[in-house]
Protein backbone atom coordinates (compact mmCIF):
# COMPACT_ATOMS: atom_id res chain seq x y z
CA UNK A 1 0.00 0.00 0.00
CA UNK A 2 2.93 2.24 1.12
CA UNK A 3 4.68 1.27 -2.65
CA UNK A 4 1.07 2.46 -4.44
CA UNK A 5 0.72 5.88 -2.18
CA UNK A 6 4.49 6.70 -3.22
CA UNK A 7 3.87 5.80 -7.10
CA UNK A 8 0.50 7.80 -7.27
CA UNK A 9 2.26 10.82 -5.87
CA UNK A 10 5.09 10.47 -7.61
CA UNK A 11 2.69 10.60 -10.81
CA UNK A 12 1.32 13.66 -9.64
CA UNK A 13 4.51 15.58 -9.18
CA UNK A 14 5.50 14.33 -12.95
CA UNK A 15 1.97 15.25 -14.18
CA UNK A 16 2.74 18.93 -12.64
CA UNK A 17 5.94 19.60 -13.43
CA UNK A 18 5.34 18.48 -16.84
CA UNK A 19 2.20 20.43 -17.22
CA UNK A 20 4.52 23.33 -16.10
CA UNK A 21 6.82 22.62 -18.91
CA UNK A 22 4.28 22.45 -21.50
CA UNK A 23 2.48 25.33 -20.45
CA UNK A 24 3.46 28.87 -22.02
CA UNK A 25 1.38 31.91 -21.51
CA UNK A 26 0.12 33.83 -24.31
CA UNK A 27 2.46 35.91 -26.05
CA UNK A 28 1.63 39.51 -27.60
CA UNK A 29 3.58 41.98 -28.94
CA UNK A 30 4.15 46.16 -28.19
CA UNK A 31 6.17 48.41 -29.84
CA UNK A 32 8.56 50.02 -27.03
CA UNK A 33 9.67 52.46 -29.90
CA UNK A 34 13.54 53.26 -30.70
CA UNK A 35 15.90 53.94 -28.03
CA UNK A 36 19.21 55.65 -29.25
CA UNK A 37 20.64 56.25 -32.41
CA UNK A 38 20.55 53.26 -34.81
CA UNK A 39 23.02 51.94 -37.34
CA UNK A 40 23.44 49.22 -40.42
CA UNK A 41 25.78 46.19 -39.37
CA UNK A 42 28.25 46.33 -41.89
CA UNK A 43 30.54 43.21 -42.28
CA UNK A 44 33.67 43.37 -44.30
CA UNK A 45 34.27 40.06 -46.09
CA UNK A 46 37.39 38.32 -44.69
CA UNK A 47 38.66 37.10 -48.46
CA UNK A 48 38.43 40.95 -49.25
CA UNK A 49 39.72 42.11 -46.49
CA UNK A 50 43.19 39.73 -46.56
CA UNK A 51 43.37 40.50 -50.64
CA UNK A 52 43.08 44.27 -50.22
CA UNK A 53 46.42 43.79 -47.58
CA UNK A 54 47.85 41.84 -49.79
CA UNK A 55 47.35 44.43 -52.66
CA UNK A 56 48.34 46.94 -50.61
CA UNK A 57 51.68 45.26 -49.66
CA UNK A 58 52.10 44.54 -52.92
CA UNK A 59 51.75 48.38 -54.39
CA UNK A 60 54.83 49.05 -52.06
CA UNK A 61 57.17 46.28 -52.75
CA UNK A 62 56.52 44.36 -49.24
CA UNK A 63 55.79 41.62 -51.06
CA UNK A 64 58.76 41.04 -53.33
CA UNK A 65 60.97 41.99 -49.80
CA UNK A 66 59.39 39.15 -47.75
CA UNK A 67 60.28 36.73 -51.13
CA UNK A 68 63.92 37.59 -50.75
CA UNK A 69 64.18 37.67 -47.17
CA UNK A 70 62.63 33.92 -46.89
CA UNK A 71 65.20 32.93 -49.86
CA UNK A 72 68.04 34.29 -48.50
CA UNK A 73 67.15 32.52 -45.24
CA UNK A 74 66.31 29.45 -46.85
CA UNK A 75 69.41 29.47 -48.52
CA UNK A 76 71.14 30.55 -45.18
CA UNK A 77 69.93 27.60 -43.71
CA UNK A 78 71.24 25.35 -46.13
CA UNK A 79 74.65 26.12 -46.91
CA UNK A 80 75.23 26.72 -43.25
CA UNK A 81 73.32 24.63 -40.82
CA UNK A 82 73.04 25.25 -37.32
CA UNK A 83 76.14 24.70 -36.00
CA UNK A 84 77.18 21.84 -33.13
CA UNK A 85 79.07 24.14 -30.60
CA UNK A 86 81.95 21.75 -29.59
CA UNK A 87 85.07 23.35 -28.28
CA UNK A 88 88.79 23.20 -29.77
CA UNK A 89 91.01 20.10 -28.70
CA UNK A 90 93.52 21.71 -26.77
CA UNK A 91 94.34 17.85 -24.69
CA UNK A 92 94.16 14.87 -27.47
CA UNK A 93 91.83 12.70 -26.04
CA UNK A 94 91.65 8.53 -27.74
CA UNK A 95 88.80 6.21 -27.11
CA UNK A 96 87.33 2.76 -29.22
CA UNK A 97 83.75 2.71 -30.63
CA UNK A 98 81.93 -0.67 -31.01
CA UNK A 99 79.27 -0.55 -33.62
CA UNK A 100 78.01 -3.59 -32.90
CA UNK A 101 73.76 -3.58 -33.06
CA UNK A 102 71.66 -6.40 -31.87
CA UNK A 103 68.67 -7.24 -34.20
CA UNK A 104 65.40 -6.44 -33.22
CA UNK A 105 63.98 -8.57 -35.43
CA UNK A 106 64.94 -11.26 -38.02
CA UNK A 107 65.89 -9.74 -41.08
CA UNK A 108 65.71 -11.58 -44.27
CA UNK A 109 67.07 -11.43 -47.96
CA UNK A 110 64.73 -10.67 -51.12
CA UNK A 111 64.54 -14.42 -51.26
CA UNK A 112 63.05 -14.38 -47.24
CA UNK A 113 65.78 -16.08 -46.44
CA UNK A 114 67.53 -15.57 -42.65
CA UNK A 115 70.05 -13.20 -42.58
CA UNK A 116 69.87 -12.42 -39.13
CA UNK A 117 67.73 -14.20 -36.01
CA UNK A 118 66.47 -11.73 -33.82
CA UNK A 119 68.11 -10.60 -30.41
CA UNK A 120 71.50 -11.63 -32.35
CA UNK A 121 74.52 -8.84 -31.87
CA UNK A 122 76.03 -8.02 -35.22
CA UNK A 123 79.18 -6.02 -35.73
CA UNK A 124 79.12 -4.31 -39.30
CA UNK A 125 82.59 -4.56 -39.37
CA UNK A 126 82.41 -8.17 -39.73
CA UNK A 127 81.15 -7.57 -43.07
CA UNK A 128 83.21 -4.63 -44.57
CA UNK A 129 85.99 -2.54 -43.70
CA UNK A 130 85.42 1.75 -42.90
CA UNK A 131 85.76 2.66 -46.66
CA UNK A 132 87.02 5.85 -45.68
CA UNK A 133 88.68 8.25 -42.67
CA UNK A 134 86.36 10.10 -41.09
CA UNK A 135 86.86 14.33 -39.84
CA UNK A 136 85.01 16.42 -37.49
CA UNK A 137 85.98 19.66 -38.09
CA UNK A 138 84.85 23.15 -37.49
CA UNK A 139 85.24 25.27 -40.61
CA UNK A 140 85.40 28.61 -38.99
CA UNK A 141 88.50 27.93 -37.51
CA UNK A 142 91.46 28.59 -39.07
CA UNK A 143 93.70 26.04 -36.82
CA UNK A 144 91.45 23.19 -37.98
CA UNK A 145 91.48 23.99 -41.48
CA UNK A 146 94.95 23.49 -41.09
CA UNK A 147 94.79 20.42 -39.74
CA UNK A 148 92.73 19.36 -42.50
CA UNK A 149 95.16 20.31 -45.00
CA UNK A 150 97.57 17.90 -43.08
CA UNK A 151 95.40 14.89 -42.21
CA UNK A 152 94.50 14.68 -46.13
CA UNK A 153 98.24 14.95 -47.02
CA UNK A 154 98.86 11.55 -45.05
CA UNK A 155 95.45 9.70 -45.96
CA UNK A 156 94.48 8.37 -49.22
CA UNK A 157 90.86 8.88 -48.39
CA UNK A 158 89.23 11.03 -46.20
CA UNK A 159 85.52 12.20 -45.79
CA UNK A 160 85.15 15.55 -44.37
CA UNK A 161 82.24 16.57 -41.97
CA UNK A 162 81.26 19.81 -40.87
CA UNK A 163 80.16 20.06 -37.42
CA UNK A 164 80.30 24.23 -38.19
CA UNK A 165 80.78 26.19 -40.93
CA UNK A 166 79.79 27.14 -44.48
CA UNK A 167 79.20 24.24 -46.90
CA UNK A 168 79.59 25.73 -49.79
CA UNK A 169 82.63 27.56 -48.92
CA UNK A 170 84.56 24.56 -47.48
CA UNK A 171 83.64 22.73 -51.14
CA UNK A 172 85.75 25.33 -52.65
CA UNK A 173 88.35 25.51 -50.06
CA UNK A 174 89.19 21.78 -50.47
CA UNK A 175 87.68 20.89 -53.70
CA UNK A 176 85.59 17.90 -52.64
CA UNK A 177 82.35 16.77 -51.35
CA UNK A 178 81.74 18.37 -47.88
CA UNK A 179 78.77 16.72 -45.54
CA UNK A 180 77.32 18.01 -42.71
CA UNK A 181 76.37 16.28 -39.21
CA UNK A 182 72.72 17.86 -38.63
CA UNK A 183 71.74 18.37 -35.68
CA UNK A 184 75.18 16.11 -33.79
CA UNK A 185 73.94 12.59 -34.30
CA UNK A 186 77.10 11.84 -35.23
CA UNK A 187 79.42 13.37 -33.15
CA UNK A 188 77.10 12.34 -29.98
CA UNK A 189 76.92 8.51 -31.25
CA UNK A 190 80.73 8.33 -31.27
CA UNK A 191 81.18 10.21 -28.50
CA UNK A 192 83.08 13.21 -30.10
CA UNK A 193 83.31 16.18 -27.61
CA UNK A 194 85.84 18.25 -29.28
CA UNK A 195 87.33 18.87 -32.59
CA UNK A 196 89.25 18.14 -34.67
CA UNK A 197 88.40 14.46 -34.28
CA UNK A 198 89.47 11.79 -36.85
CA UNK A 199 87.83 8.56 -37.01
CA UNK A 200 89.52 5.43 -38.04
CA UNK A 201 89.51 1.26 -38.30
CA UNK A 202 91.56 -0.88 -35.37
CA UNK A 203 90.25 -4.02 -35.85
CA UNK A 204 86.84 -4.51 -35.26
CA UNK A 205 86.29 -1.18 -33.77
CA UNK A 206 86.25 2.63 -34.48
CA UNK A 207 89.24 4.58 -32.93
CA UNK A 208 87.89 8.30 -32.19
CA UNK A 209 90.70 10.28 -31.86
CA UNK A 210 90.80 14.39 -30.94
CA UNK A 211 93.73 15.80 -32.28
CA UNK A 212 94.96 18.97 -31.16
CA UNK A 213 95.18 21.74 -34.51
CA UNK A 214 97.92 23.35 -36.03
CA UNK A 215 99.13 25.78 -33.06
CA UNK A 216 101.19 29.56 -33.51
């Protein structure tokens, strides 16, 4: 009995309240007159508006500037990269590199054949030789140019690599390819922390070497 008394007023409450809900009084409408001063909304077009700046910048060169500026940036940023500030050897520092990786995964020939299981440690020295010496140089110093100029005197080949400088300018300088190491990966895998730095075969390992420039 308690249950029905508690349903039948609950249906009551929900009859009211949605009566309440449903229910809107009559609506009429009365002119209250104007108040103030009125005016038209006027909305500029935002295609116009960005073409007439454009136009406008345009008419007084602007445009042509900001084309140069960006190439000359652009080409800024290519021929000399941001640089990797590592200090001048002044101590010559020596210390082995093991490139040895351990597969993640098998890897496989075009045929699908095993090459390599997974979780095995592989030395890519095992299958070729360096090809080539390696330098870490800065280009805007003078001392280490210098000690370029020696190191390729002595080695038959040598692949120079920028860790600061001008690209285009050290091309010229020693009339061969110059690379670049973008953004250190390089220099902070082999654990280069000042230059010059030459990087050579013992073995099965890298020798990193930091040389101290040509002094006086």
């Amino acid at each position: 009995m308690q249950i029905v008394r508690l349903l039948f007023s609950g249906a009551i409450v929900s009859g009211c309240l949605l009566t309440a809900l449903l229910w809107t009084p009559p609506l009429t409408a009365k002119n209250l007159g104007t108040i103030g001063k009125t005016y038209r909304i006027a909305e500029t077009d935002m295609l116009e508006m960005i073409m007439n700046k454009l136009h406008a910048m345009e008419s007084k060169g602007l445009i042509r500037e900001h084309q140069q500026q960006f190439k000359a940036r652009v080409k800024q940023n290519v021929l000399r990269p941001q640089p990797i500030p590592l200090p001048m050897t002044t101590v010559e520092r020596r210390h082995h590199y093991d490139p040895s990786i351990t597969a993640e995964q098998d890897i496989v020939d075009d045929k699908g054949r095993l090459v390599v299981a997974a979780g095995t440690s592989v030395n890519p020295l095992d299958l070729m030789d360096l090809p080539t010496v390696l330098l870490f140089f800065n280009g805007d110093d003078e001392a280490q140019l210098c000690w370029v100029k020696q190191q390729i005197k002595t080695v038959a080949e040598v692949t120079l690599i920028l860790v600061q400088g001008d690209i285009e300018k050290m091309t010229e300088h020693f009339e061969q390819t110059i690379y670049f190491d973008q953004f250190g990966k390089l220099v902070a895998q082999l654990g280069i922390t000042h230059v010059p730095a030459i990087v050579t075969q013992v073995d099965k390992q890298l020798l990193i070497t930091e040389s101290v420039p040509c002094l006086g």
